[in-house]
Protein backbone atom coordinates (compact mmCIF):
# COMPACT_ATOMS: atom_id res chain seq x y z
CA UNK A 1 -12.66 -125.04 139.09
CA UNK A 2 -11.19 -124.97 135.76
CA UNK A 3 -8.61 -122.01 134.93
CA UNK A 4 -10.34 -121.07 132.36
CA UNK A 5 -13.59 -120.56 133.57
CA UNK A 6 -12.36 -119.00 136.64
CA UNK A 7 -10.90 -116.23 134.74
CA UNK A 8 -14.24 -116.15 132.42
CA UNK A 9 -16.04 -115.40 135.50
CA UNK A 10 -14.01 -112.77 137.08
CA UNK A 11 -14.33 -111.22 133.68
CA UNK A 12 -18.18 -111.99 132.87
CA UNK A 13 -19.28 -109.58 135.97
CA UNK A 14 -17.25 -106.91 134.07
CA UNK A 15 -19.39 -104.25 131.90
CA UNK A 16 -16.21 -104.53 129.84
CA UNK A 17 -13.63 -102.56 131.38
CA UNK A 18 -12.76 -102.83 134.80
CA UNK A 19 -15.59 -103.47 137.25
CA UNK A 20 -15.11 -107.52 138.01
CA UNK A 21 -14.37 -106.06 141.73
CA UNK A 22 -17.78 -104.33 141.87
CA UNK A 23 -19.66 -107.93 142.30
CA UNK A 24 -19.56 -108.04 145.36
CA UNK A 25 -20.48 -104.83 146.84
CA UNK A 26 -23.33 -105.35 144.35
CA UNK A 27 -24.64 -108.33 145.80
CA UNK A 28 -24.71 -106.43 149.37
CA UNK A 29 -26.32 -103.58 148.10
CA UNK A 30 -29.06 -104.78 145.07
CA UNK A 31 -32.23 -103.40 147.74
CA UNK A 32 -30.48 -100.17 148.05
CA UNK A 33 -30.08 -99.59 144.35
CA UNK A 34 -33.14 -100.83 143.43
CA UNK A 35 -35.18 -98.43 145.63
CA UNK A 36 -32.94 -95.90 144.36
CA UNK A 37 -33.67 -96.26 140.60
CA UNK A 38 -37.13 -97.00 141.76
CA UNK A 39 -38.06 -93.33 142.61
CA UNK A 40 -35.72 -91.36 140.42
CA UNK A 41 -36.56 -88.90 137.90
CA UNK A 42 -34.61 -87.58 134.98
CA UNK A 43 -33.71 -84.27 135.52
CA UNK A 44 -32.13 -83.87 132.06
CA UNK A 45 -32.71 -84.83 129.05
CA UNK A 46 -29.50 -86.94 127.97
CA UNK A 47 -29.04 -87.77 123.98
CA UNK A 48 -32.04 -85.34 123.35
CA UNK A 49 -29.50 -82.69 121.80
CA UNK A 50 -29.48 -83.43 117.80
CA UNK A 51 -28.66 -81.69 114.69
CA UNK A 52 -28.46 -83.33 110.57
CA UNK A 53 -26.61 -86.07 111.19
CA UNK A 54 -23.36 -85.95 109.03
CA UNK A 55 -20.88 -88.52 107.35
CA UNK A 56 -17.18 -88.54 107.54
CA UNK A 57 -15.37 -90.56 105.50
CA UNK A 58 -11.88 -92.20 107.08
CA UNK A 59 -8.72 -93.07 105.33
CA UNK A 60 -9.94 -96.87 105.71
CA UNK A 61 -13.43 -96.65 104.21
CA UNK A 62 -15.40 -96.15 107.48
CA UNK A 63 -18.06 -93.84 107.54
CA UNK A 64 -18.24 -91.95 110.99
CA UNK A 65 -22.07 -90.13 112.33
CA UNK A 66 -21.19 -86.69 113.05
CA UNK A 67 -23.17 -83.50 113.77
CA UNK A 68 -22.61 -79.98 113.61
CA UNK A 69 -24.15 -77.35 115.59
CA UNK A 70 -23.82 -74.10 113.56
CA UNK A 71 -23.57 -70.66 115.95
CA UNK A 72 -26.32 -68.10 116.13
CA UNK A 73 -25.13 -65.69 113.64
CA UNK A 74 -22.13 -64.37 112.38
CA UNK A 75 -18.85 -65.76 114.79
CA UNK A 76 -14.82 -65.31 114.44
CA UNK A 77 -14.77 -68.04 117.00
CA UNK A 78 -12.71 -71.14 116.33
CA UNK A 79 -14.73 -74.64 115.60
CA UNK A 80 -14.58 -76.63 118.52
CA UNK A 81 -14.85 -80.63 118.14
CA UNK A 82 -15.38 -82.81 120.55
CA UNK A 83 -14.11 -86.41 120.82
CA UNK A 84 -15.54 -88.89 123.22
CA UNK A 85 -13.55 -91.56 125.09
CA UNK A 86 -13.95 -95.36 125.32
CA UNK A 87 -17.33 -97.32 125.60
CA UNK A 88 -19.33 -94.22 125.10
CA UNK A 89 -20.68 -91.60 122.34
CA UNK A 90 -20.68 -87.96 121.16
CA UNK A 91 -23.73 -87.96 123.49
CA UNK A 92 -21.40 -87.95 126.49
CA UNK A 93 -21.18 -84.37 125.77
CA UNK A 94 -24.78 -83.15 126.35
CA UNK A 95 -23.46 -80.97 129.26
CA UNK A 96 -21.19 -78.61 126.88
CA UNK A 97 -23.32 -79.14 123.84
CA UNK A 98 -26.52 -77.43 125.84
CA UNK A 99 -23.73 -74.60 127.31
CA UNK A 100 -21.56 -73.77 124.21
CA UNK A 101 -24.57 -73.84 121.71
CA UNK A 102 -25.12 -70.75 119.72
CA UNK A 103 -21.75 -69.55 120.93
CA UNK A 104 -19.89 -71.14 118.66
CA UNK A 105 -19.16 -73.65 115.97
CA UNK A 106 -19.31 -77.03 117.27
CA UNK A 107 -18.51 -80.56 115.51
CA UNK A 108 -19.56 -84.31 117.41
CA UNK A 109 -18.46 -87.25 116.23
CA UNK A 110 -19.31 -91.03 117.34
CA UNK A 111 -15.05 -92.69 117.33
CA UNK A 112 -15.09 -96.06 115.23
CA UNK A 113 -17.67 -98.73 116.11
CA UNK A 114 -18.75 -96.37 118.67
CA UNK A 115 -22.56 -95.27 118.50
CA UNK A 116 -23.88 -94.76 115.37
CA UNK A 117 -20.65 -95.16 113.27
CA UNK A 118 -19.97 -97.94 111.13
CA UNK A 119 -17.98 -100.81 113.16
CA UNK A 120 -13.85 -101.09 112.19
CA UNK A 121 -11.52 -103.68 111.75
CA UNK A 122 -10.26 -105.02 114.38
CA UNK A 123 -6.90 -104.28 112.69
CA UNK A 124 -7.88 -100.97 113.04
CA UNK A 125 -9.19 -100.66 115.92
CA UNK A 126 -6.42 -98.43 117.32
CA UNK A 127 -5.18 -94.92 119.03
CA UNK A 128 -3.23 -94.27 116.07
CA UNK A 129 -6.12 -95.15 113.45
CA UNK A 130 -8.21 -92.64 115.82
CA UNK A 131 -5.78 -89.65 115.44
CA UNK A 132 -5.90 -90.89 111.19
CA UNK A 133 -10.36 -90.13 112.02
CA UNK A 134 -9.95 -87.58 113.77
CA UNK A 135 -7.46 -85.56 110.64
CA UNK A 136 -10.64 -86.45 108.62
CA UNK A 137 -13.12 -84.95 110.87
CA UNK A 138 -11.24 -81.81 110.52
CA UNK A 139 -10.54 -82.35 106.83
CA UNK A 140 -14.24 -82.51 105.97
CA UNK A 141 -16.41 -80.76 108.35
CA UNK A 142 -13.97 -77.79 109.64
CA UNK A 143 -11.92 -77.44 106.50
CA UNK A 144 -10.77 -73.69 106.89
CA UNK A 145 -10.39 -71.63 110.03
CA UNK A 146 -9.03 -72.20 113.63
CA UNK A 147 -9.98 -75.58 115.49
CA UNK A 148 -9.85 -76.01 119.02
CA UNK A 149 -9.96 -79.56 119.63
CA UNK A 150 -11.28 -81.06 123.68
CA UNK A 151 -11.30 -84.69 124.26
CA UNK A 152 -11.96 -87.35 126.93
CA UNK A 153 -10.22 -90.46 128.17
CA UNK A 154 -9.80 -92.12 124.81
CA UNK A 155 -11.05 -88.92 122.96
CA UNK A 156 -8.12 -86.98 124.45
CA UNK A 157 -5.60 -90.08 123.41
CA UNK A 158 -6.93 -89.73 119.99
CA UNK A 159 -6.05 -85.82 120.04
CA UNK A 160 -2.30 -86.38 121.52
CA UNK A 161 -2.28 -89.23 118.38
CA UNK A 162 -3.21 -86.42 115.70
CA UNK A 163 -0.66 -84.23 117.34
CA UNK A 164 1.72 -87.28 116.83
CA UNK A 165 1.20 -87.55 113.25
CA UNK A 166 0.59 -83.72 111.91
CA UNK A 167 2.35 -81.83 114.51
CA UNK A 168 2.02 -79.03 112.05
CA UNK A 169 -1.84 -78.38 112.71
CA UNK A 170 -0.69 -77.11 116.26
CA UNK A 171 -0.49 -73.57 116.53
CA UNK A 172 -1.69 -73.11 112.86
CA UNK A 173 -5.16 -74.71 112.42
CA UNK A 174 -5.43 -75.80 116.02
CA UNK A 175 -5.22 -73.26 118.33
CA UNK A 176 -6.42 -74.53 121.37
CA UNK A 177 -6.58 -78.50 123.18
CA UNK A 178 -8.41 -79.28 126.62
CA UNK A 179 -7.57 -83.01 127.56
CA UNK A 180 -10.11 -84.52 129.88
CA UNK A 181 -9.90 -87.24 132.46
CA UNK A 182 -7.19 -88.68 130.35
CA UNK A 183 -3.46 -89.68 129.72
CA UNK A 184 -0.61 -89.49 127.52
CA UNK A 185 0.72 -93.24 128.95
CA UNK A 186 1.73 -95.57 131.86
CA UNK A 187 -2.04 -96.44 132.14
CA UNK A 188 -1.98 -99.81 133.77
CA UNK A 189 -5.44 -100.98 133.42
CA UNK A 190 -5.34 -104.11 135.61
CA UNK A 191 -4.85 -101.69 138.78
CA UNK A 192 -8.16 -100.64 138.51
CA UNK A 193 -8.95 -104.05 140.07
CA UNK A 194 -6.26 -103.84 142.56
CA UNK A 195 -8.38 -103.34 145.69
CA UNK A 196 -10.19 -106.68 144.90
CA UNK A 197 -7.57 -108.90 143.68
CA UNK A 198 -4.03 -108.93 144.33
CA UNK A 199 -1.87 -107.10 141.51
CA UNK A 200 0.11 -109.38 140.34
CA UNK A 201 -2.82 -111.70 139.41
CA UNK A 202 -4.61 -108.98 137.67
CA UNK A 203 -2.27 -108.59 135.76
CA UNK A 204 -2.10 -111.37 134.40
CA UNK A 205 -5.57 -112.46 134.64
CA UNK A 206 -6.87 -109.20 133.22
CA UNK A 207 -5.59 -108.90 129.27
CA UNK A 208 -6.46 -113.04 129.21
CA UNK A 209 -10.10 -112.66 130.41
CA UNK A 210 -10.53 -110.19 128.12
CA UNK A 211 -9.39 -112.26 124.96
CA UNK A 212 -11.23 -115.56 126.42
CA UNK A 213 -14.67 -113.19 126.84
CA UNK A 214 -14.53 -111.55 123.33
CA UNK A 215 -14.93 -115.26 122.03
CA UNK A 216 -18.33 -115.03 122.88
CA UNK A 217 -19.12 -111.98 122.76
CA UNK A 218 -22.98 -112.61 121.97
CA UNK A 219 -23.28 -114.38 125.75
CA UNK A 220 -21.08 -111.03 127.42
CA UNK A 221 -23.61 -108.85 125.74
CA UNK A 222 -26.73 -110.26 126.32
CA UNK A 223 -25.83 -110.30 130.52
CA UNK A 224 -24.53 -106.39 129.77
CA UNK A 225 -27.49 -105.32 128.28
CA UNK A 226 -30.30 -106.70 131.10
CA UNK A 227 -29.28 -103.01 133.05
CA UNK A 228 -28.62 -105.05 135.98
CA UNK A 229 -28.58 -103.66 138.98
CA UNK A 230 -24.64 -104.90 139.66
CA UNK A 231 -24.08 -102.73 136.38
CA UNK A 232 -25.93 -99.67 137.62
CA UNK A 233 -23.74 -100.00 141.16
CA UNK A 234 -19.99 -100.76 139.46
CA UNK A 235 -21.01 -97.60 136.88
CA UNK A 236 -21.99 -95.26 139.68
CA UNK A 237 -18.33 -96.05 141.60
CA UNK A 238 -16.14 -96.30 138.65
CA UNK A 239 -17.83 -93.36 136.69
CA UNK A 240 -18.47 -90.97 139.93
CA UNK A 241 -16.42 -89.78 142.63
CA UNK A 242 -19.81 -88.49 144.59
CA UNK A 243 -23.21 -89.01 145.18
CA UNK A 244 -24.88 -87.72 141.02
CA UNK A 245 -28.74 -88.27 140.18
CA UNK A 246 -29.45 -91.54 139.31
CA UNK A 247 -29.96 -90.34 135.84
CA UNK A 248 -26.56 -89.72 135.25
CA UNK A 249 -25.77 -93.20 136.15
CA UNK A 250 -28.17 -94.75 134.27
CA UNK A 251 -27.19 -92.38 131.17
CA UNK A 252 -23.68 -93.52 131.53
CA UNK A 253 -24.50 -97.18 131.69
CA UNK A 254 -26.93 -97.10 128.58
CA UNK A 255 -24.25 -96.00 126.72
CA UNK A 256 -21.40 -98.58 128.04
CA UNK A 257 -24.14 -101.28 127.52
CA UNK A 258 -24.70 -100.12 123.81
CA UNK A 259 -21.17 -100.27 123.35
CA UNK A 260 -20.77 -104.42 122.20
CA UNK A 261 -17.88 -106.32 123.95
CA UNK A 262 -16.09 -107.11 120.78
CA UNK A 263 -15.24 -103.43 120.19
CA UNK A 264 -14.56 -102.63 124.13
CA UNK A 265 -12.04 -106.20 123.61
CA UNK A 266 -10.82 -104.83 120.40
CA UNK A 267 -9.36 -101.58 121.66
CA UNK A 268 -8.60 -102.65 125.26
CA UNK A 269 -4.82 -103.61 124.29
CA UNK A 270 -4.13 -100.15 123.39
CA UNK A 271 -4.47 -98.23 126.67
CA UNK A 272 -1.37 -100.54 128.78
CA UNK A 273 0.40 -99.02 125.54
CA UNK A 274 -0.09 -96.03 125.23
CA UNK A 275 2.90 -93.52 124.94
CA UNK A 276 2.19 -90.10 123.57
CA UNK A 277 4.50 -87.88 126.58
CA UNK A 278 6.87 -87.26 123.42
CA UNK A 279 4.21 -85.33 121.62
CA UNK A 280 2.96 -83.03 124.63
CA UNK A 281 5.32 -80.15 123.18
CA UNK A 282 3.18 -79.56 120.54
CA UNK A 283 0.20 -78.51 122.79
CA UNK A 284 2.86 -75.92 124.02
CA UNK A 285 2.09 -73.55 121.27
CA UNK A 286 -1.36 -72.73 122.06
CA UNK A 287 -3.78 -72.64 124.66
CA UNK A 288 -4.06 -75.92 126.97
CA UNK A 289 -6.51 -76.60 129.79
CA UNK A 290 -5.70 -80.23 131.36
CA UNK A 291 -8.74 -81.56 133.69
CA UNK A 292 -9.23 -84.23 136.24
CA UNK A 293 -11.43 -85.36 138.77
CA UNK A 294 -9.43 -86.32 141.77
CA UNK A 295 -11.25 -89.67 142.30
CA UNK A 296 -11.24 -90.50 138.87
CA UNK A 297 -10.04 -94.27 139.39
CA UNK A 298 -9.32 -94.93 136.04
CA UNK A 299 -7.11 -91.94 134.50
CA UNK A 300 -6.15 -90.94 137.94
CA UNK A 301 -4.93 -87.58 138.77
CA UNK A 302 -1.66 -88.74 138.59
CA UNK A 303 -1.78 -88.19 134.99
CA UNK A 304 -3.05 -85.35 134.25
CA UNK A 305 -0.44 -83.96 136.87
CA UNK A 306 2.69 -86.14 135.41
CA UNK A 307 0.90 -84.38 131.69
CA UNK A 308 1.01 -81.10 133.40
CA UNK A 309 4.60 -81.40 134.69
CA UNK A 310 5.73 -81.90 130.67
CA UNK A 311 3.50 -79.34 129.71
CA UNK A 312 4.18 -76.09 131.85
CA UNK A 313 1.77 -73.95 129.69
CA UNK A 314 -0.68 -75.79 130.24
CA UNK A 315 -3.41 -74.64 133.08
CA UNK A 316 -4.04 -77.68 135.09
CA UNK A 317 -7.81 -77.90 136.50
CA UNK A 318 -8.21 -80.87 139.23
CA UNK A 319 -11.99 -81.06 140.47
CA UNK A 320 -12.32 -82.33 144.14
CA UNK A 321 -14.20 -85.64 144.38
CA UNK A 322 -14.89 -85.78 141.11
CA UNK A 323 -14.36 -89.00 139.01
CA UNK A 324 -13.91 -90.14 135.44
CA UNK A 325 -17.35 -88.75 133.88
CA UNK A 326 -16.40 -85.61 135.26
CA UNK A 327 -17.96 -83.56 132.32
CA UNK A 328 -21.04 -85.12 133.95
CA UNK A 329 -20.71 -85.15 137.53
CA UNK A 330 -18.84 -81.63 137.71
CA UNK A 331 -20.19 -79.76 134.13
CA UNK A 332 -19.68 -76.20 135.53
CA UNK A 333 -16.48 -76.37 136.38
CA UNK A 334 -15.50 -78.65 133.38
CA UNK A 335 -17.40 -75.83 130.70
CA UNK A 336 -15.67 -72.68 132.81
CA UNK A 337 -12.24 -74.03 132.01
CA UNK A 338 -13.09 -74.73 128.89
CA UNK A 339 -14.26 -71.57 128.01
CA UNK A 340 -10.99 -69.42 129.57
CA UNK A 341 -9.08 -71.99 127.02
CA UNK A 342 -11.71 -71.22 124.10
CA UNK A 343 -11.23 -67.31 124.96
CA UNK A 344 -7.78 -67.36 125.44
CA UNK A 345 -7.14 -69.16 121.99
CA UNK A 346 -9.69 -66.30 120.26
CA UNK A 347 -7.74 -64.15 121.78
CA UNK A 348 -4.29 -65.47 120.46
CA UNK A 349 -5.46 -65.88 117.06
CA UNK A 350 -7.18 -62.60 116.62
């Protein structure tokens, strides 16, 4: 076969990150998962949360969909916003949206050619443009009082970015940061295909499949967006560490499927790159939860505890067989230590 379309396959069966592997165990297992989607019901009502939708202007010209909930009368509580990670959208919250509503102040955005924001550059498609969004989030729509800022996977990159370029926010306008299923570097994206392929050739075969695929990005998205049962399977196992409702799965994959290729191609280079441990010190002046899933296979728990190791003040939360989409598949524990880090930084700043 030729090279080239060898590696286009291996990447085709991808839903663009790193689920070539999950063919396979697809093929073996399409019955199961179909009777399984067949008789589920949707115990929650996922993207149903909504408030006036919002525009925030970045330093580039990009206009960002955000909403605000505002709190059930009068609060001294900081603002809390919320940044999503890769592939997905502020709807990825819907968990601690439904539990900190009323409560307090909260802010959702949709990142850069991300849900219902307006698509970027590819120039600009980059951590450090993120942290440059995320400064204008807070500019416009939480431009006086504390902030406490929580992110996930990408979403908690983008926060370590900010902290990289206006260290000064920490410990005066921010006053509290809860990193999610993330990392501040020494991601190595290719060894989430590991256990399928041999590491050395996904590592090479990995950052060329993507630039081959995002060529055609029209043909990648049209296979994505069928909801395919080998997409519903790879989701469940890279997303999960346990047996969720089907729901959840199906909830997760929507959104990766909404997400087109050439924005999941665009911003793939950045993660292998990533290196934001420098920055970690200014989390140390105010309240820091760090928390992981401990079968989250792709910001394993390595990180958050290498993160936690440079970051002694920080309260590190792991959550047994949880996995990536842990503010899914684990919400309770995920909105309890985020609330001791949201009480704690009242606390400090009253």
């Amino acid at each position: 076969m030729n090279p080239r379309r060898r590696i286009l396959g291996i990447a085709a069966a991808a839903t663009g990150t790193a689920v070539a592997g999950g063919v396979a165990a697809a093929l073996a297992q399409r019955r199961a998962v179909r009777r399984r989607r067949a008789g589920s019901t949707s115990p929650d009502d996922f993207g149903s949360l909504r408030s006036e939708p919002q525009i925030v202007r970045t330093t580039d010209g990009i206009q960002l969909h955000a909403e605000v909930d505002e709190p059930d009368g009068e609060t001294r509580a900081p603002t809390v916003v919320f940044v999503h990670g890769y592939a997905l959208n502020l709807d990825c919250w819907h968990f601690q949206r439904s539990h900190f509503r009323g409560a307090h102040r909260l802010v959702f955005y949709d990142q850069r050619s991300h849900g219902r924001s307006e698509r970027s550059t590819p120039d600009h498609a980059t951590i450090e443009q993120l942290g440059h969004d995320l400064h204008a989030v807070i500019e416009q729509l939480a431009p006086e009082g504390p902030v406490v800022l929580v992110g996930h996977s990408m979403g908690g990159m983008t926060i370590m970015s900010l902290a990289d370029q206006h260290p000064e926010l920490f410990g005066d306008r921010v006053v509290g940061v809860g990193l999610v299923s993330t990392t501040a570097g020494g991601l190595k994206t290719h060894r989430v295909l590991s256990p399928y392929l041999p590491d050395r050739v996904m590592r090479q075969v990995t950052p060329r499949a993507m630039a081959l695929l995002a060529r055609a990005p029209g043909l990648v998205d049209g296979a994505r967006r069928t909801g395919s049962d080998i997409g519903f399977l790879v989701t469940s196992k890279v997303a999960f560490g346990s047996d969720v409702p089907t729901p959840y799965i199906e909830f997760v994959d929507e959104m990766l499927r909404q997400t087109p290729f050439e924005v999941i191609a665009e911003f793939f280079p950045n993660f292998d790159d990533l290196d934001k441990f420098e920055v970690l010190h200014s989390f140390a002046q105010v309240p820091t939860v760090i928390v992981c899933g401990t079968e989250d296979v792709l910001t394993s728990i390595g990180h958050s505890r290498k993160m936690a190791s440079r970051l002694r003040s920080a309260d590190l939360v792991e959550v047994p067989e949880a996995g990536h989409m842990v503010i899914l598949e684990r919400s309770d524990e995920v909105n309890k230590a985020l609330a001791r880090m949201i009480e704690a930084a009242t606390a400090v700043r009253a």
